[in-house]
C-alpha atoms as a PDB file:
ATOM      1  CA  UNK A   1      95.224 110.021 121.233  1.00  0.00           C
ATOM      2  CA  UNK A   2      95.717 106.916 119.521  1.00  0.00           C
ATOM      3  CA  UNK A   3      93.678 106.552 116.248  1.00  0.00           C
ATOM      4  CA  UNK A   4      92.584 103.681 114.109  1.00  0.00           C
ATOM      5  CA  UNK A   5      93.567 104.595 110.720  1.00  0.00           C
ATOM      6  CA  UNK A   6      92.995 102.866 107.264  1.00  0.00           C
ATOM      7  CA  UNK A   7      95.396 102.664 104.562  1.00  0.00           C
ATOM      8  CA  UNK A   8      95.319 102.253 100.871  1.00  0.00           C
ATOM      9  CA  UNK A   9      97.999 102.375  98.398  1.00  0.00           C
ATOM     10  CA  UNK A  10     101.682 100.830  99.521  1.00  0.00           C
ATOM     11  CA  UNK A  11     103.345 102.289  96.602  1.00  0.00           C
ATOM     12  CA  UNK A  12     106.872 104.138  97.317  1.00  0.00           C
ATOM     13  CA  UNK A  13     105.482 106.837  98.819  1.00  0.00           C
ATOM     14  CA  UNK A  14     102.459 104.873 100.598  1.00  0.00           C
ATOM     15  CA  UNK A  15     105.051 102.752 102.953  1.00  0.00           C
ATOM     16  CA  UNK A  16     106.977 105.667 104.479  1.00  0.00           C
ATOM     17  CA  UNK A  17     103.464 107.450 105.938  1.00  0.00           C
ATOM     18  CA  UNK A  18     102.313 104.439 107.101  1.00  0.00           C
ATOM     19  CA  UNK A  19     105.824 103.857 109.128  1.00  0.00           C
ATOM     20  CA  UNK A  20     105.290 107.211 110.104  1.00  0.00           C
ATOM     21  CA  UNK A  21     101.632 106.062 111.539  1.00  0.00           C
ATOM     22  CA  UNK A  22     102.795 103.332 113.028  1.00  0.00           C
ATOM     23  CA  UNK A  23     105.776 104.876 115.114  1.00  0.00           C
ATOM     24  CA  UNK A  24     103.448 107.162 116.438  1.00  0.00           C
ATOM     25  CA  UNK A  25     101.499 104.930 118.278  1.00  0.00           C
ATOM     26  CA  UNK A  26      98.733 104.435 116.001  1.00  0.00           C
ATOM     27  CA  UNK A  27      96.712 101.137 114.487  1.00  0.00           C
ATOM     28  CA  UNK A  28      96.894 101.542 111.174  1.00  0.00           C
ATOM     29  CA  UNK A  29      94.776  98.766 109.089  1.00  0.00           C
ATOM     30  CA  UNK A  30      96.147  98.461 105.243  1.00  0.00           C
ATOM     31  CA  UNK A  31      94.999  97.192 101.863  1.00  0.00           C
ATOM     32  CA  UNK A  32      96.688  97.050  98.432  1.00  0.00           C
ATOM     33  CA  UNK A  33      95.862  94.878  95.148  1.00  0.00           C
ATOM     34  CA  UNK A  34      98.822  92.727  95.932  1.00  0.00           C
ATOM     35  CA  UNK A  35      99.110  91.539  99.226  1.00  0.00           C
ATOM     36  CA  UNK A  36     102.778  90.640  98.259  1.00  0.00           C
ATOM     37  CA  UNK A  37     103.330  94.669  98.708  1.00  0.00           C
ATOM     38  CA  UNK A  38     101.457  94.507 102.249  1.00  0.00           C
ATOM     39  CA  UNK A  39     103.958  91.921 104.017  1.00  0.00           C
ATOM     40  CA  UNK A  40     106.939  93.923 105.116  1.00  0.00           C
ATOM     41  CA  UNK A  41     104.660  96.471 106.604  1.00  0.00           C
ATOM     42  CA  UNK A  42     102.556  94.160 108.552  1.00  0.00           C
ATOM     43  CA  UNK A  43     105.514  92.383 109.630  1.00  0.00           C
ATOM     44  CA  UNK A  44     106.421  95.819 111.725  1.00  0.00           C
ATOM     45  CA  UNK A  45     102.661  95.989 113.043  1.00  0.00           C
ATOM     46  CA  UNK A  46      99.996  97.027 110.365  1.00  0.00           C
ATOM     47  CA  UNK A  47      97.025  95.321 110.259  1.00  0.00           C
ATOM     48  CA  UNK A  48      95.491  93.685 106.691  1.00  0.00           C
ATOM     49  CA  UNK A  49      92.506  94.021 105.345  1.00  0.00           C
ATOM     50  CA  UNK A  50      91.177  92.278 102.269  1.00  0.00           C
ATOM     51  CA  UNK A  51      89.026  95.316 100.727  1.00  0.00           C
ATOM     52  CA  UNK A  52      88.809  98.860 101.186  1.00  0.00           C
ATOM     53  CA  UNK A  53      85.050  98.338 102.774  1.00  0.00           C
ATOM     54  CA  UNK A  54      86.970  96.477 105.431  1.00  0.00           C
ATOM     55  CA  UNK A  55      89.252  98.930 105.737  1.00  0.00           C
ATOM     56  CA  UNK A  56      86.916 101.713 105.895  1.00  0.00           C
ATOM     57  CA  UNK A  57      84.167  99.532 108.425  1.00  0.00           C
ATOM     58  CA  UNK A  58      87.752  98.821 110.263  1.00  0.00           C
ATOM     59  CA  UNK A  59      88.902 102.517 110.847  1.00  0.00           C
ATOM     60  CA  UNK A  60      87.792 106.440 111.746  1.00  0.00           C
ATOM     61  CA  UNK A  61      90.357 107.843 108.975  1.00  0.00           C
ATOM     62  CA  UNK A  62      91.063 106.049 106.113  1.00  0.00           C
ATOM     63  CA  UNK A  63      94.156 107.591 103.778  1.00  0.00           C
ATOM     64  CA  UNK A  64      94.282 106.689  99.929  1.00  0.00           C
ATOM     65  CA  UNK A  65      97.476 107.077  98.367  1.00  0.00           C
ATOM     66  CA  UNK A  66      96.862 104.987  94.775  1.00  0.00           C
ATOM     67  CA  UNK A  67      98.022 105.403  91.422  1.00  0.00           C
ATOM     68  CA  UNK A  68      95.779 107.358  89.062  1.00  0.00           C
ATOM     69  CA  UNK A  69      92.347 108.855  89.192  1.00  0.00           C
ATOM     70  CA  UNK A  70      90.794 105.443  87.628  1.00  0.00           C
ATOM     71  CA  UNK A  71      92.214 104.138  90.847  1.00  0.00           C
ATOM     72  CA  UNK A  72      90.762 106.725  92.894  1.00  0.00           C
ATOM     73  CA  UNK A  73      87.296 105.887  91.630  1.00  0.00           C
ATOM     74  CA  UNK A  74      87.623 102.172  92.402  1.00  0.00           C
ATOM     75  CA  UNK A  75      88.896 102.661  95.687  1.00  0.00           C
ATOM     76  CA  UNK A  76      86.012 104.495  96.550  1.00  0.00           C
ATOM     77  CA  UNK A  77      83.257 103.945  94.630  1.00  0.00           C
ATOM     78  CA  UNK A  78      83.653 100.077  93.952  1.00  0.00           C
ATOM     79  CA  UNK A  79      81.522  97.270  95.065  1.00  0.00           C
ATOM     80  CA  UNK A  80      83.688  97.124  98.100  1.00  0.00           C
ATOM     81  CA  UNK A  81      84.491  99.834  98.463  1.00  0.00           C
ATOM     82  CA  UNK A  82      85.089 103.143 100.640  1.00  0.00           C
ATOM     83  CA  UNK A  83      81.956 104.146 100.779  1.00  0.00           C
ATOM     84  CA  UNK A  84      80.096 100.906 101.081  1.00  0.00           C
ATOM     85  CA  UNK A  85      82.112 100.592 104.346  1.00  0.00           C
ATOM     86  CA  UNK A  86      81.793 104.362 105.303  1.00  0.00           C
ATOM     87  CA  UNK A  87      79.637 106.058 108.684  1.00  0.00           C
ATOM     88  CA  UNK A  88      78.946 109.197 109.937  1.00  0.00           C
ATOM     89  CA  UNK A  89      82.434 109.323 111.942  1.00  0.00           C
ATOM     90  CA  UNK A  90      84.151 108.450 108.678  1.00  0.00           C
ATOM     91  CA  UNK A  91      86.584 110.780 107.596  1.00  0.00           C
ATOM     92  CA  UNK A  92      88.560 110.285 104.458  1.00  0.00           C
ATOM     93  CA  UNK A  93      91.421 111.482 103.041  1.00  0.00           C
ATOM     94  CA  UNK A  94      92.666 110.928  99.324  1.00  0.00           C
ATOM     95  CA  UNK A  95      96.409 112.163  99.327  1.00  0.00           C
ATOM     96  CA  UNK A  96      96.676 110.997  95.738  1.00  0.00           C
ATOM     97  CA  UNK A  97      96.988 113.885  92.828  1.00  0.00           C
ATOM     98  CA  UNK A  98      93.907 113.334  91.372  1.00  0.00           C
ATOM     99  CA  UNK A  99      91.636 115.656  89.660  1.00  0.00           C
ATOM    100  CA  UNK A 100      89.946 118.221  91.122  1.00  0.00           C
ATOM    101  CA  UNK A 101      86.300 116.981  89.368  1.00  0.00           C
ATOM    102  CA  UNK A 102      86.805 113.662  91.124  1.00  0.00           C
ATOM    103  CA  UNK A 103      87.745 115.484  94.288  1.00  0.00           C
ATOM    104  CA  UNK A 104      84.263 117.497  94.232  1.00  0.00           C
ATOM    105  CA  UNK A 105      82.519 113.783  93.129  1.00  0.00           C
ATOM    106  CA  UNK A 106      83.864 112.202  96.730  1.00  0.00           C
ATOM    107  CA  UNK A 107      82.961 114.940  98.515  1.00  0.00           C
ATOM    108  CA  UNK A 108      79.255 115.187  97.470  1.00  0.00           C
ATOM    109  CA  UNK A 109      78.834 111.443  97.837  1.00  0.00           C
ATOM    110  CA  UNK A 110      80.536 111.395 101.393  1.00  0.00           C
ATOM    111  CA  UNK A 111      77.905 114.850 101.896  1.00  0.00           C
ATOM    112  CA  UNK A 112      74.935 112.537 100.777  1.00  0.00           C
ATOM    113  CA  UNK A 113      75.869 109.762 103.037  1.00  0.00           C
ATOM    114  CA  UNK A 114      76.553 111.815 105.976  1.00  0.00           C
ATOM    115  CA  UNK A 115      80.963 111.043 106.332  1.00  0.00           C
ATOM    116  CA  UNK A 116      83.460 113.940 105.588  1.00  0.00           C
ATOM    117  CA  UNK A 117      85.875 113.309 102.875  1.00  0.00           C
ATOM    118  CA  UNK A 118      89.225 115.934 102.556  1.00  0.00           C
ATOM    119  CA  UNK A 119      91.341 116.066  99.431  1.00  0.00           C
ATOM    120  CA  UNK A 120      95.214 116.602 100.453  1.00  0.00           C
ATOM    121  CA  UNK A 121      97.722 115.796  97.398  1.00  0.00           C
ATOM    122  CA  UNK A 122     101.101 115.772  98.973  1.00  0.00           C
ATOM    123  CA  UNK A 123     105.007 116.923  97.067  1.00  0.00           C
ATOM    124  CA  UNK A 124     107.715 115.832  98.741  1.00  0.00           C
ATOM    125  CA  UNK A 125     109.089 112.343  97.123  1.00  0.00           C
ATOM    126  CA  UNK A 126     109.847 109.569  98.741  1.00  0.00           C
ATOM    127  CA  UNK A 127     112.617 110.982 101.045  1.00  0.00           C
ATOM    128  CA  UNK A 128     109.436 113.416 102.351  1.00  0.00           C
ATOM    129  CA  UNK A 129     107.446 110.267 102.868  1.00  0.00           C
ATOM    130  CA  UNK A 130     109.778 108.712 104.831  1.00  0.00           C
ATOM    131  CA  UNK A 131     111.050 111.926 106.490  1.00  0.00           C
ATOM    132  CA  UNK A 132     107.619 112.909 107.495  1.00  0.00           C
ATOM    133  CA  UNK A 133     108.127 116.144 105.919  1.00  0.00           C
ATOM    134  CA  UNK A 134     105.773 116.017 103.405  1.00  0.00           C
ATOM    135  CA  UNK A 135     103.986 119.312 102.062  1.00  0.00           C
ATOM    136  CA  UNK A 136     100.109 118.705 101.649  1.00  0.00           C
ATOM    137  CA  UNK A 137      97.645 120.833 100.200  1.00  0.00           C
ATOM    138  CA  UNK A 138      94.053 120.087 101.717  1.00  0.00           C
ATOM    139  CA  UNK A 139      90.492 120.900 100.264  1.00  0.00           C
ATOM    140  CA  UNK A 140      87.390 120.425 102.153  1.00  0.00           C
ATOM    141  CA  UNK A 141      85.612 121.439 105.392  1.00  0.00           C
ATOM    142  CA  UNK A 142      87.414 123.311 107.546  1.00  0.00           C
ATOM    143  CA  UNK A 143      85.911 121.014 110.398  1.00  0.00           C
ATOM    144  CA  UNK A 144      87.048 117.689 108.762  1.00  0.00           C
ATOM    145  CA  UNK A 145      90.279 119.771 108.208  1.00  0.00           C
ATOM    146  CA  UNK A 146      90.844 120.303 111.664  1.00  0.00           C
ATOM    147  CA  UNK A 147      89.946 117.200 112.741  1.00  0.00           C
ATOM    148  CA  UNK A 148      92.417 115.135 111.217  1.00  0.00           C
ATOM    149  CA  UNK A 149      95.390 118.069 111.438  1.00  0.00           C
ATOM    150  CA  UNK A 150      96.927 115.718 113.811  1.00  0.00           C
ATOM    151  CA  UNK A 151      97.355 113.043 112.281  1.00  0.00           C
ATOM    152  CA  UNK A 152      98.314 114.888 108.760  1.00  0.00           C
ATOM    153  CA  UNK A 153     101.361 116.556 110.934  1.00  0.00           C
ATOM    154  CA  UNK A 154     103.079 113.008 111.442  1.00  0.00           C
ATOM    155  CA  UNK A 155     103.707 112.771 107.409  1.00  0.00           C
ATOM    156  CA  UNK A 156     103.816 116.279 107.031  1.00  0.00           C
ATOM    157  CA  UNK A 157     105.900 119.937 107.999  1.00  0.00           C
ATOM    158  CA  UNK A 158     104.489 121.952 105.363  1.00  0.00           C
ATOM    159  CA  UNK A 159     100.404 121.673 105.623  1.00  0.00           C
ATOM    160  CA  UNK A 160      97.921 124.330 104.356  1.00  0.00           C
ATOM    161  CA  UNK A 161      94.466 124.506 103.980  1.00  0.00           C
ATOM    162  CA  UNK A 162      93.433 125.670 100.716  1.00  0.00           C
ATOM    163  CA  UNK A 163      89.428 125.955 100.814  1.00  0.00           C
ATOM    164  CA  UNK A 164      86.997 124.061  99.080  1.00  0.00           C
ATOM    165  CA  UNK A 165      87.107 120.617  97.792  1.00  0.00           C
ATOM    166  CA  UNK A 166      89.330 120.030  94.812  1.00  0.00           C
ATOM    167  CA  UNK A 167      91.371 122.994  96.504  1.00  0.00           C
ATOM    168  CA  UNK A 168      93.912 120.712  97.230  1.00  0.00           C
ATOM    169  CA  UNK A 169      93.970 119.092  94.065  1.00  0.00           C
ATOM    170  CA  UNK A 170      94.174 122.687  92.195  1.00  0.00           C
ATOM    171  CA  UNK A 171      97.011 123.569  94.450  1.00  0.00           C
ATOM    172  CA  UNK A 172      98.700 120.414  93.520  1.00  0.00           C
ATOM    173  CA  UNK A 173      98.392 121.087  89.764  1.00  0.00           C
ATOM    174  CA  UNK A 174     100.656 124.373  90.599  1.00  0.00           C
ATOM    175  CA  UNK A 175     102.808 122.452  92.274  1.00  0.00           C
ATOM    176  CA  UNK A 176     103.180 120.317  88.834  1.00  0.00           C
ATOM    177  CA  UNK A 177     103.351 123.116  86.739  1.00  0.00           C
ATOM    178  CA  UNK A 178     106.067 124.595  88.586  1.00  0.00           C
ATOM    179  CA  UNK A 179     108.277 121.505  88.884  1.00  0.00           C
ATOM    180  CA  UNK A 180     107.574 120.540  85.256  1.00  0.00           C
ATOM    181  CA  UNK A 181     109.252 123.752  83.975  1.00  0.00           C
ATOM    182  CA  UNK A 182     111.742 123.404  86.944  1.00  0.00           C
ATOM    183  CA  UNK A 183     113.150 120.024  86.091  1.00  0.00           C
ATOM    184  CA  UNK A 184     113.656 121.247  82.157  1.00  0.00           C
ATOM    185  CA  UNK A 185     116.069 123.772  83.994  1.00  0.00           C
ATOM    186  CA  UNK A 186     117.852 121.600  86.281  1.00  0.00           C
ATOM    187  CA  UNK A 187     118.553 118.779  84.007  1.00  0.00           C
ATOM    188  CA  UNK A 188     119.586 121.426  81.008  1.00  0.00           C
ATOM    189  CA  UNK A 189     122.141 122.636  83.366  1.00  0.00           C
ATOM    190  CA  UNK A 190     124.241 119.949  83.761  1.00  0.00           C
ATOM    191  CA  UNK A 191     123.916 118.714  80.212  1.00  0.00           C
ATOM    192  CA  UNK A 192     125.225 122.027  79.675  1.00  0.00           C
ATOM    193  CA  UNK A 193     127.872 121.746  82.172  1.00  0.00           C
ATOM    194  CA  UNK A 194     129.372 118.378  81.091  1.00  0.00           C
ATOM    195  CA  UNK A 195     129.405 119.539  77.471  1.00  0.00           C
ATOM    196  CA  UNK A 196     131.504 122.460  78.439  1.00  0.00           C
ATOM    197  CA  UNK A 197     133.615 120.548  80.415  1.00  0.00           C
ATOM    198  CA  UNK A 198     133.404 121.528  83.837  1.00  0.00           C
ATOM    199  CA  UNK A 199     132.897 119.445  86.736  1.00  0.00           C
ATOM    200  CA  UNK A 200     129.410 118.997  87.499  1.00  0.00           C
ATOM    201  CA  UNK A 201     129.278 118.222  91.041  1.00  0.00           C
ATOM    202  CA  UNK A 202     131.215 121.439  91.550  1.00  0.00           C
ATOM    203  CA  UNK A 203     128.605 123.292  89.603  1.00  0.00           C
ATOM    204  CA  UNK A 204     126.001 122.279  91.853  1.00  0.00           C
ATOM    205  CA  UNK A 205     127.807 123.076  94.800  1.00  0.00           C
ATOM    206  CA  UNK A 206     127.972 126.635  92.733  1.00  0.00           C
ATOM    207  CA  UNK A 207     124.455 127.084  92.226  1.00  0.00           C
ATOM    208  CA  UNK A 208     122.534 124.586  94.247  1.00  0.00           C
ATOM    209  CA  UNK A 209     122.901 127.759  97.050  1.00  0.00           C
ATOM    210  CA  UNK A 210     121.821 130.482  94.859  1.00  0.00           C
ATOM    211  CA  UNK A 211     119.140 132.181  92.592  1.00  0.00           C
ATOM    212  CA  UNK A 212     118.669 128.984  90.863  1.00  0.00           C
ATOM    213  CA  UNK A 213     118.464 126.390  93.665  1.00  0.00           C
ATOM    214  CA  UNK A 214     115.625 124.593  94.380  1.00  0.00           C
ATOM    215  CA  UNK A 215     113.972 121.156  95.515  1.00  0.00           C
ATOM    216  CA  UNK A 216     114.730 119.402  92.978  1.00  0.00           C
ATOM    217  CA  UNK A 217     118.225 120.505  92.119  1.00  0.00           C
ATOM    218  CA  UNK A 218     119.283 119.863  96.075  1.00  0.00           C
ATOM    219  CA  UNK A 219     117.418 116.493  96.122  1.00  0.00           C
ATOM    220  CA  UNK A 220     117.255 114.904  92.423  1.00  0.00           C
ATOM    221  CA  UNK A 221     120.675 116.082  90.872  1.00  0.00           C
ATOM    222  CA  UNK A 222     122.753 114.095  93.187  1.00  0.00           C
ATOM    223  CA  UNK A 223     120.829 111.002  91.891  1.00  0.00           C
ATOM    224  CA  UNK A 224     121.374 112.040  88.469  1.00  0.00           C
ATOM    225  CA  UNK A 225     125.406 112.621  88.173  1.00  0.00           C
ATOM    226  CA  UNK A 226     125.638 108.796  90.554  1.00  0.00           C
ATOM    227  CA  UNK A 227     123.314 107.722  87.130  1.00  0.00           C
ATOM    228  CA  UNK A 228     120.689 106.988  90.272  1.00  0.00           C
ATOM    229  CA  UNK A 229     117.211 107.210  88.036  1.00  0.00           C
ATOM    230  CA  UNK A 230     115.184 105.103  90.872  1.00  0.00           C
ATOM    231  CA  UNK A 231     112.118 106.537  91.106  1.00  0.00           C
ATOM    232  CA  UNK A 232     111.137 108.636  94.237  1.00  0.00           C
ATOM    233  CA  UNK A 233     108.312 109.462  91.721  1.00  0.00           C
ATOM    234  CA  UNK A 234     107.550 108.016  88.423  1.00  0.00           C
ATOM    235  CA  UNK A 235     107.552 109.102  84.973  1.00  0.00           C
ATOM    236  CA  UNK A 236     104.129 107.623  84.168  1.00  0.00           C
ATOM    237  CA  UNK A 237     102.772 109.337  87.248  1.00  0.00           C
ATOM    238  CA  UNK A 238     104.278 112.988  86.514  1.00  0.00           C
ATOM    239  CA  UNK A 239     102.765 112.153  82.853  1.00  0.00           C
ATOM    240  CA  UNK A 240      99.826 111.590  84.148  1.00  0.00           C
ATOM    241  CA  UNK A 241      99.821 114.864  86.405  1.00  0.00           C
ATOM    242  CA  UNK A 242     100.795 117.040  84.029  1.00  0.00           C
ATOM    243  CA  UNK A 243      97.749 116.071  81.537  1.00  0.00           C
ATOM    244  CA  UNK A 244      95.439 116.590  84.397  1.00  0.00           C
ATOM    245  CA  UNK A 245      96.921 120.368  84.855  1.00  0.00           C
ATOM    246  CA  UNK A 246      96.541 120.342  80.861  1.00  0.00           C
ATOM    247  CA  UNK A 247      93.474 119.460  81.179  1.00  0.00           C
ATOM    248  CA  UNK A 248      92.330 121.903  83.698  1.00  0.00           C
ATOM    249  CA  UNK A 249      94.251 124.661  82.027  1.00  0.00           C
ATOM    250  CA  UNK A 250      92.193 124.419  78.839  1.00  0.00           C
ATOM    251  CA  UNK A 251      89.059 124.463  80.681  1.00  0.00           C
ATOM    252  CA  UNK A 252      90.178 128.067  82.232  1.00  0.00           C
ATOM    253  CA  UNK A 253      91.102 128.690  78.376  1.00  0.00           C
ATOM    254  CA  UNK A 254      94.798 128.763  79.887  1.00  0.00           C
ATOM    255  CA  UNK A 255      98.256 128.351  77.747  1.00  0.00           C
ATOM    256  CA  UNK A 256     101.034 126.709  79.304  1.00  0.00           C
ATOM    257  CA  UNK A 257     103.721 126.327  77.008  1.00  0.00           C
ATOM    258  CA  UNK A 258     106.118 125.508  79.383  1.00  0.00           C
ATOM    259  CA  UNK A 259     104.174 122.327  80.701  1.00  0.00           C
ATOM    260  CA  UNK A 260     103.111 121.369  77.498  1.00  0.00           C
ATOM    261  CA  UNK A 261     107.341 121.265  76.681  1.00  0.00           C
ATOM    262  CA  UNK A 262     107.802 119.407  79.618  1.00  0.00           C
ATOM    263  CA  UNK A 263     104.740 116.570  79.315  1.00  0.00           C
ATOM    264  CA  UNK A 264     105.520 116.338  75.723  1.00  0.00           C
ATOM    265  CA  UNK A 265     109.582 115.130  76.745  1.00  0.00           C
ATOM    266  CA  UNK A 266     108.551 113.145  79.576  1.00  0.00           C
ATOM    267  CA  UNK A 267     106.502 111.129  77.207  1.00  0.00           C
ATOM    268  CA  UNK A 268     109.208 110.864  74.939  1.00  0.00           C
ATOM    269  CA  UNK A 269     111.092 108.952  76.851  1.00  0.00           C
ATOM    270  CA  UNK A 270     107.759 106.952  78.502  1.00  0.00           C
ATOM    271  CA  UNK A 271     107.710 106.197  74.549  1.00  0.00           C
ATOM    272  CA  UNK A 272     111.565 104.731  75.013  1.00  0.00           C
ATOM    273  CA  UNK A 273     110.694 102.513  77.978  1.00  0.00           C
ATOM    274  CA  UNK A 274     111.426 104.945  80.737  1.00  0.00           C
ATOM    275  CA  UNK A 275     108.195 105.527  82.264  1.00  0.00           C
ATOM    276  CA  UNK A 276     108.833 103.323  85.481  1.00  0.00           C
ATOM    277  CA  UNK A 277     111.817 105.100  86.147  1.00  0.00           C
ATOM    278  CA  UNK A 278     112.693 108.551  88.831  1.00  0.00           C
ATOM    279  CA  UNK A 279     111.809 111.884  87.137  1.00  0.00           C
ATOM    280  CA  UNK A 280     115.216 112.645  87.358  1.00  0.00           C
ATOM    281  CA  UNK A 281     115.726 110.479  84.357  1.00  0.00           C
ATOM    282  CA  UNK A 282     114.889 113.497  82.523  1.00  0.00           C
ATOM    283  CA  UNK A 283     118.305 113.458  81.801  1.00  0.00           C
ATOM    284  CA  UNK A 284     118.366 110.944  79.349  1.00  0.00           C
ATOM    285  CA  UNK A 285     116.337 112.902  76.852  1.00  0.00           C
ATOM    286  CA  UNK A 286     119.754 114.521  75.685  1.00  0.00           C
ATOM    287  CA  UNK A 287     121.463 110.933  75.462  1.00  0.00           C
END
C-alpha cells in the first residue's frame, strides 16, 4: 500500500533511502536546512517541505536521518518541529546514531502526546543506502515496530528488533565498537603489506576470503589502494559515534581500550583537516 512518508536529512546516506522510497511507489515529502541539497531529489518526484512540522502534518511516517544528536533534538523538539506537527497516527522513525538517552527522551514525549516514535540506527554506508541493503537495529514498541516493517524492508535486508527504546541505539554503539577496532586492523594490514613489499591488491584477494575478512576490508580497502577517501561515512561522524559509545561505556563503568585507540586516531587526523573525508582515510595516519 502506498504510504505518505516524511523525510529529513539528505546527507549521503539520506538520498539513496529516499530513491529507494520513491521507486517503490511511495510519496515521500522531504526537508533539509539547505534546500540546495533537496533539488535533485525532487526533480525525480519528492515532494518539499519548508519545516519538519510540515513534514510531519504532511505524512504518517516521517524518517530522520541528520547529523548529530544536537540535530536530532532540533528536528524534533524545535519550534517547528516534529512534534509540533505530530498526531495520533504519527509514527516516527530516527535512523540517525544518536544516543540512547535522547532515544528514551522522543519516545516519552511521542508517549505523552499520544504518536509512536521507533529508534532504528542503520550500518551499511552509502553503497547499503543506495543498495537498499541496509542493516537497522530498531528500539521501541513492538506494535510501531511492526507497523512500519514494510516500509523499513525497502532500505533494508538485515532488520532486527532489539526491544526497548534506545535498543537500537545500544545495538548501534556495538556496531561502532566493533568497526572501530576493525578498521585499526584493516588499514594496519596493508600499511604492513606495502612496507614489506608485496602487492597489496593481491593480499586482499588473499585474505579478504578468510579468517580476517570482513565489511569493511571487502568494501573500504578497494577505495583505499585507488587513494579513493570519499566519504561513504565521515570522520567527524564516526568521531562523534565513538564518544557516544565512550560515553555510555563509562556509565556501565566499562573499559574499552580498543575504541578509545581508535577515537583517539580518528581525531588525529580530524585535528589534520581530515574529518570530512571516508573512514577509510584511516590510512593516512601512517603517512
Amino acid at each position: 500500500m502506498k504510504k505518505k512518508i516524511g523525510f529529513i536529512g539528505l546527507g549521503v546516506m539520506g538520498k539513496g533511502m529516499v530513491r529507494n522510497l520513491l521507486k517503490a511507489g511511495h510519496v515521500v515529502y522531504v526537508y533539509s536546512r539547505t534546500k540546495q541539497k533537496a533539488e535533485d531529489i525532487i526533480a525525480e518526484g519528492a515532494k518539499w517541505k519548508e519545516t519538519p512540522k510540515e513534514v510531519a502534518i504532511s505524512a504518517e511516517i516521517i524518517i530522520t536521518m541528520v547529523g548529530y544528536p544536537h540535530d536530532v533534538e532540533a528536528v524534533y523538539f524545535g519550534d517547528d518541529g516534529l512534534i509540533a506537527g505530530a498526531d495520533k497516527e504519527t509514527i516516527t522513525i530516527d535512523m540517525t546514531t544518536s544516543t540512547p538517552t535522547l532515544a528514551k527522551k522522543i519516545y516519552a514525549k511521542a508517549k505523552q502526546c499520544g504518536f509512536k516514535a521507533l529508534d532504528a540506527p542503520v550500518s551499511g554506508g552509502d553503497i547499503g543506502a543506495k543498495n537498499g541493503t541496509l542493516s537497522i537495529m530498531v528500539g521501541g514498541e513492538q506494535e510501531a515496530y511492526d507497523a512500519v516493517y514494510p516500509v523499513l524492508s525497502i532500505m533494508g535486508e538485515n532488520i532486527v528488533y532489539q526491544g526497548e527504546a534506545g535498543a537500537g541505539q545500544h545495538t548501534k554503539m556495538c556496531n561502532q565498537i566493533a568497526i572501530a577496532s576493525n578498521m585499526i586492523g584493516v588499514t594496519e594490514a596493508i600499511v604492513y603489506a606495502k612496507k614489506s613489499g608485496l602487492n597489496p591488491e593481491n593480499v586482499l584477494k588473499s585474505i579478504s576470503q578468510g579468517a580476517a575478512g570482513s565489511w569493511s576490508m571487502s568494501n573500504l580497502i578497494p577505495r583505499v589502494l585507488k587513494e579513493d577517501y570519499s566519504p561513504g561515512f565521515f570522520i567527524k561522524h564516526f568521531i562523534k559515534d565513538m564518544g557516544i559509545a565512550l560515553d555510555e561505556a563509562q556509565n556501565m563503568n566499562l573499559d574499552l581500550p580498543g575504541l578509545k585507540l581508535a577515537k583517539e586516531m580518528y581525531d588525529t587526523l580530524a585535528a589534520e583537516g581530515e574529518e570530512d573525508r571516508g573512514t577509510q582515510a584511516l590510512i593516512k595516519y601512517w603517512k
